[in-house]
Structure formats: structure tokens, C-alpha cells
Protein backbone atom coordinates (compact mmCIF):
# COMPACT_ATOMS: atom_id res chain seq x y z
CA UNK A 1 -42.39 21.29 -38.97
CA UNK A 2 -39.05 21.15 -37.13
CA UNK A 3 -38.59 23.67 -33.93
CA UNK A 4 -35.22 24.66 -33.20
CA UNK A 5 -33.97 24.94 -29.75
CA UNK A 6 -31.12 27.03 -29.62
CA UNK A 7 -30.66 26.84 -25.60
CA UNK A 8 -32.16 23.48 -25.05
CA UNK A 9 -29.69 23.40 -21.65
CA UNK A 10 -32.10 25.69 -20.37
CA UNK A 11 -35.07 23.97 -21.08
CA UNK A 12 -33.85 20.91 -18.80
CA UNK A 13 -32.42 23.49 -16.04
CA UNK A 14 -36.21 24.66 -16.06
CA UNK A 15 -37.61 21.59 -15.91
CA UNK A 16 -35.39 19.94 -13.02
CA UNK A 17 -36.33 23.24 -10.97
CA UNK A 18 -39.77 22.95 -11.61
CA UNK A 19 -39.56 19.29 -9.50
CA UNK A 20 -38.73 20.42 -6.66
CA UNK A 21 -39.94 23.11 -3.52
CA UNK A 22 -38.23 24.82 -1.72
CA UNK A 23 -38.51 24.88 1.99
CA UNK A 24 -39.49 29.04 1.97
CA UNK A 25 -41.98 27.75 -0.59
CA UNK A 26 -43.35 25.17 2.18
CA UNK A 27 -42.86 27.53 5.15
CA UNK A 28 -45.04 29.38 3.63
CA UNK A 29 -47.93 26.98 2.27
CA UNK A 30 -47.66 25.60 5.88
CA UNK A 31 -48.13 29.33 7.44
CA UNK A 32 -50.98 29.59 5.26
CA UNK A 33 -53.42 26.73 5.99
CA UNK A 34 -52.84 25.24 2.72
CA UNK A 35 -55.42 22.33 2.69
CA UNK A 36 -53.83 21.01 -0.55
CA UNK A 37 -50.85 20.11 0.13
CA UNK A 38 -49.73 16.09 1.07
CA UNK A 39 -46.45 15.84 2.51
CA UNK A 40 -44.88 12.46 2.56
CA UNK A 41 -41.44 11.81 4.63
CA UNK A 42 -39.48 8.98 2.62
CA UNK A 43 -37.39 8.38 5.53
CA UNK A 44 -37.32 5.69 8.06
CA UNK A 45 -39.78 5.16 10.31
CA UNK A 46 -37.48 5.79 13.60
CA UNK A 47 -36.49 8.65 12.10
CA UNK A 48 -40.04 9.63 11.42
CA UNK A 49 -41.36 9.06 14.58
CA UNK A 50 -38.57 11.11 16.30
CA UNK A 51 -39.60 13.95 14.50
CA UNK A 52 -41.25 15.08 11.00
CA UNK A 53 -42.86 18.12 9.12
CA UNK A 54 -46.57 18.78 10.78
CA UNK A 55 -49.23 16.88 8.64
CA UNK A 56 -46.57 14.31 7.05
CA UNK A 57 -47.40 10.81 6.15
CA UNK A 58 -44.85 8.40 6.53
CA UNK A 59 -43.92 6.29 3.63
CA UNK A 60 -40.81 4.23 4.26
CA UNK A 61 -40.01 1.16 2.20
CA UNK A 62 -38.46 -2.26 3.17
CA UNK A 63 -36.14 -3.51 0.71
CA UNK A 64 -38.53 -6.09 -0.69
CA UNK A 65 -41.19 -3.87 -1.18
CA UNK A 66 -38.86 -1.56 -3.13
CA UNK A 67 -38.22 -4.13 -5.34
CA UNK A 68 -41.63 -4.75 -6.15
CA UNK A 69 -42.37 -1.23 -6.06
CA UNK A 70 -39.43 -0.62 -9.26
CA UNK A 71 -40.80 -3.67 -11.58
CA UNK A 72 -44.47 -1.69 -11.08
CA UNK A 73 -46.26 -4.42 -9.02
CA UNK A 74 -46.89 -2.63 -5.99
CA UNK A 75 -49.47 0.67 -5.65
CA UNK A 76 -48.00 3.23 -3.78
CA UNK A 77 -50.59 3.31 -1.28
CA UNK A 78 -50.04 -0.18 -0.02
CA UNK A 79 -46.78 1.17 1.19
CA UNK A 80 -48.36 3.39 3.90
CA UNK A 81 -48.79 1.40 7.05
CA UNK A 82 -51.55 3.73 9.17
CA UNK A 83 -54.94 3.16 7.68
CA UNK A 84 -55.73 7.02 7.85
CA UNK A 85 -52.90 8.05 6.12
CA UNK A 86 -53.45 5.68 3.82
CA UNK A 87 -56.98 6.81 3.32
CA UNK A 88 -55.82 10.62 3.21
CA UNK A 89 -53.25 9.19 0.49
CA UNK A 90 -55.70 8.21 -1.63
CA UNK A 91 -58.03 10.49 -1.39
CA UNK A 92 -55.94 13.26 -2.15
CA UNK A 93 -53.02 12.25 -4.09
CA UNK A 94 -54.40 13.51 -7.78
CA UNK A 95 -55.91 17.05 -6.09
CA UNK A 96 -53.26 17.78 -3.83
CA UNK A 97 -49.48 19.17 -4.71
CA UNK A 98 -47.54 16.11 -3.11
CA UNK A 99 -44.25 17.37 -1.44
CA UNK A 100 -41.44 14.26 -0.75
CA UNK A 101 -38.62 14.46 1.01
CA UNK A 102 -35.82 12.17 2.83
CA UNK A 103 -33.02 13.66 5.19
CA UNK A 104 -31.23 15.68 2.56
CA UNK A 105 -31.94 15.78 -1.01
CA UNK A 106 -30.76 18.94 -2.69
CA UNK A 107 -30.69 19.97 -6.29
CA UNK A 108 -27.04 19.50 -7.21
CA UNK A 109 -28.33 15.58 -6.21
CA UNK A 110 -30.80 15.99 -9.03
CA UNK A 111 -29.14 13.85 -11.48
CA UNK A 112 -29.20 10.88 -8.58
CA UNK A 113 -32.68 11.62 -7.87
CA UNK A 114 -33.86 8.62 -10.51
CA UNK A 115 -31.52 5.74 -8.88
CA UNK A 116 -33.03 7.11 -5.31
CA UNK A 117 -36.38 5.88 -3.28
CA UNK A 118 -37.14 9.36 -3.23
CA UNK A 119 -36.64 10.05 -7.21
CA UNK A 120 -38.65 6.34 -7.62
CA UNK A 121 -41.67 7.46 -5.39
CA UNK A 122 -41.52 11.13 -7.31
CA UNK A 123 -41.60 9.38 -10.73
CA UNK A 124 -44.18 6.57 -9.72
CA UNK A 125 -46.54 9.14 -8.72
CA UNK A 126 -46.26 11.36 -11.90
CA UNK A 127 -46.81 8.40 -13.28
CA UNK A 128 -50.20 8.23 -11.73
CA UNK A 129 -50.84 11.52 -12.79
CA UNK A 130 -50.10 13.14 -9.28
CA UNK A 131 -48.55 16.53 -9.06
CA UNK A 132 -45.79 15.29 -7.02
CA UNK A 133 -42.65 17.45 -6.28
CA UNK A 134 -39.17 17.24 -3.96
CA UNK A 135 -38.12 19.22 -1.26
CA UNK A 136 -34.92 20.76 -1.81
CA UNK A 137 -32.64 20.31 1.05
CA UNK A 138 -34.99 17.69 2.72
CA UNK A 139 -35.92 17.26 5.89
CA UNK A 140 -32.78 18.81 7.58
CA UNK A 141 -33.09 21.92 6.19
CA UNK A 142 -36.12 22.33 6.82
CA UNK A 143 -35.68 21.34 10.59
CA UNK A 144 -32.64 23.84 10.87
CA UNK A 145 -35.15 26.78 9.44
CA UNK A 146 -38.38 26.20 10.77
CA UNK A 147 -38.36 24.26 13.54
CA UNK A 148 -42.13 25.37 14.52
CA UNK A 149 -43.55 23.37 11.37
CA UNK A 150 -41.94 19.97 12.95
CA UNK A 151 -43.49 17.56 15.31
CA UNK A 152 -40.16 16.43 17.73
CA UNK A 153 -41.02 13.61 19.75
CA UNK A 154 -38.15 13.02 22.69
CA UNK A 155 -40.28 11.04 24.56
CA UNK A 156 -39.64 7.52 24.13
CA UNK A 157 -42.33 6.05 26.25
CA UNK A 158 -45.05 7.29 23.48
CA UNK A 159 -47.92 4.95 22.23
CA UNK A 160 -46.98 5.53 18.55
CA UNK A 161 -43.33 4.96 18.86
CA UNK A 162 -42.06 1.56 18.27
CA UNK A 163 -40.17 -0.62 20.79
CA UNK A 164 -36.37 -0.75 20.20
CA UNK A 165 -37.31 -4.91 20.18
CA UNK A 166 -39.68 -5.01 17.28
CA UNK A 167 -37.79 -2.93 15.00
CA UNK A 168 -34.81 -5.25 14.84
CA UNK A 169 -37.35 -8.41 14.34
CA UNK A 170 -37.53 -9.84 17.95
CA UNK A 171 -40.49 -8.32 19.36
CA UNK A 172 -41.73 -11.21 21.22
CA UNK A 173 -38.42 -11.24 23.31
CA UNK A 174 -38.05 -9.56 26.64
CA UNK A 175 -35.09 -8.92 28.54
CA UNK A 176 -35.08 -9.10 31.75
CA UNK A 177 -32.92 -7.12 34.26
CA UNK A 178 -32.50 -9.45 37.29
CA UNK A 179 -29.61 -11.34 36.76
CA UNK A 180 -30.17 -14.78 38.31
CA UNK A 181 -27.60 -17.28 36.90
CA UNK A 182 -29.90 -19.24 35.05
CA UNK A 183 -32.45 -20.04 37.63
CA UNK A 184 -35.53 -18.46 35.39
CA UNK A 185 -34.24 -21.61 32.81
CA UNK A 186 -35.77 -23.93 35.79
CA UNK A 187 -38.58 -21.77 36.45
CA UNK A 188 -41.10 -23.11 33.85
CA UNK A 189 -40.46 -26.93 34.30
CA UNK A 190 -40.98 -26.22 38.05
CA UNK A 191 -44.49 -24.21 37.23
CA UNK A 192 -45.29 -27.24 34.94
CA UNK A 193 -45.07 -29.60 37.60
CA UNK A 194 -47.13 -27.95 40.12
């Protein structure tokens, strides 16, 4: 038997609401306690680390990895560097409503959303039968209207916050801020002498 659909422009209207939150909606979850709810920030990591929603699990993805994850050859959770989170991840991935969002993502973007990391991670973890949602406006609106629910850190000296050094590839070098016209170039050969 053949249904007709006389406002089928609805039906996908309805449908590319119903994959996305709104930040009210995760104000509020938040304000509540909600135990359910994963939150994964699909931004960078600096960006991460300089601030992000309470409770979020970073998931950024090098280029290569990206790769790998679109041709289906990489799990999601092998993404996640921290062991915990990755644990949490797993764990709670198929219970939990899993909320993504980058720096900006709103709905008119929704057409975009598949050609996007973020629209890739939402669609590889429906995929895996997660309950897995966007968060309309991303991470800046959120930020703008309720700061309280966002861990700033302006401290750069922190433990968890990468060195400028290792982030660009060179982490074994170190600068050093005596200038002395080449004499530290000498300075080993002499040591190996002695």
C-alpha cells in the first residue's frame, strides 16, 4: 500500500530539528544533574583546553585519522586520547544522549553538517546505534549564555595544557633565552673532552 505525503518538506524540517539541542535545552540538563548526558567538544585541542562545556570529552581529529575515520576503519573511541574519557566513552555512548559540538554550528549550516567532522562524528555514531545529537550554535553560544557551565582555563602554566613546542611537532627542542653568539655550539665538545 502506497502512503501519500502531501507535506513531505515538513517531514525533513522535523527530522533535521530533531538532530540537534539547543543550548536552553543543555543549560538545563546541565542545571539538572543529568547523569546521561556525554558531551563531546569536536574542536581542537588548544581550543579545548582553554576552555570547554563542564563534563566534555575532547575528541579532536588529525587529518589522517579523519581519513581513516570516513572509509570506516577507525572506531570512534580510538580517537579520544585520555584513557578515562575514553573509558567513559565507551561505557556510555549507547545509554547516554551524546551532545557534539565545534565552535559554531547552527541549523541554517545543517545542509553542510554531512561534509563536516562534526556531521561525520554525528553520523558515525548513529551508525553505532548511539543517540547522538548537535548543539545548535556550538560552543560559542553557549559560552556567550552560560558562562557558569564552562571550564576557562587562563592559566597557561597548567599540568594538562600542552606546551606551545609539542603542539607544532618539536617538543624535544628548547629555546633558550641567553643569547651567547654561538658559544653553547662549543659547549658539548668541550664537556666531551673533559
Amino acid at each position: 500500500m502506497k502512503t501519500h505525503h502531501p507535506r513531505r518538506g515538513s517531514v525533513i524540517v522535523t527530522i533535521a530539528m530533531m538532530s540537534s539541542k539547543s543550548v536552553e535545552w543543555l543549560q538545563e540538563e546541565l542545571e539538572s544533574g543529568a547523569s546521561s548526558l556525554l558531551l563531546l567538544d569536536c574542536r581542537s585541542h588548544e581550543l579545548y583546553e582553554s576552555s570547554h562545556i563542564e563534563s566534555a570529552i575532547n575528541l579532536a581529529i588529525p587529518g589522517l585519522m579523519l581519513r581513516r575515520l570516513k572509509k570506516g576503519n577507525l572506531p570512534i573511541r580510538s580517537i579520544i586520547p585520555n584513557n578515562e574519557d575514553k573509558e567513559k566513552f565507551v561505557k556510555r555512548c549507547k545509554t547516554d544522549v551524546v551532545v557534539l559540538y565545534d565552535e559554531a554550528t547552527s541549523e541554517r549550516q545543517e545542509s553542510a553538517l554531512g561534509s563536516s567532522v562534526l556531521g561525520l562524528l554525528l553520523q558515525k555514531l548513529r551508525d553505532d546505534g548511539c543517540k547522538a545529537f548537535y548543539l545548535e550554535g556550538g560552543f560559542n553560544k553557549f559560552q556567550s549564555e552560560y558562562p557558569e557551565h564552562c571550564e576557562t582555563n587562563l592559566d597557561c602554566s597548567c599540568p594538562s595544557s600542552s606546551p606551545p613546542a609539542s603542539v607544532l611537532g618539536l617538543g624535544g627542542l628548547r629555546i633558550s633565552s641567553d643569547c651567547s653568539d654561538g658559544e653553547s655550539d662549543r659547549e658539548p665538545g668541550q664537556r666531551h673532552g673533559v
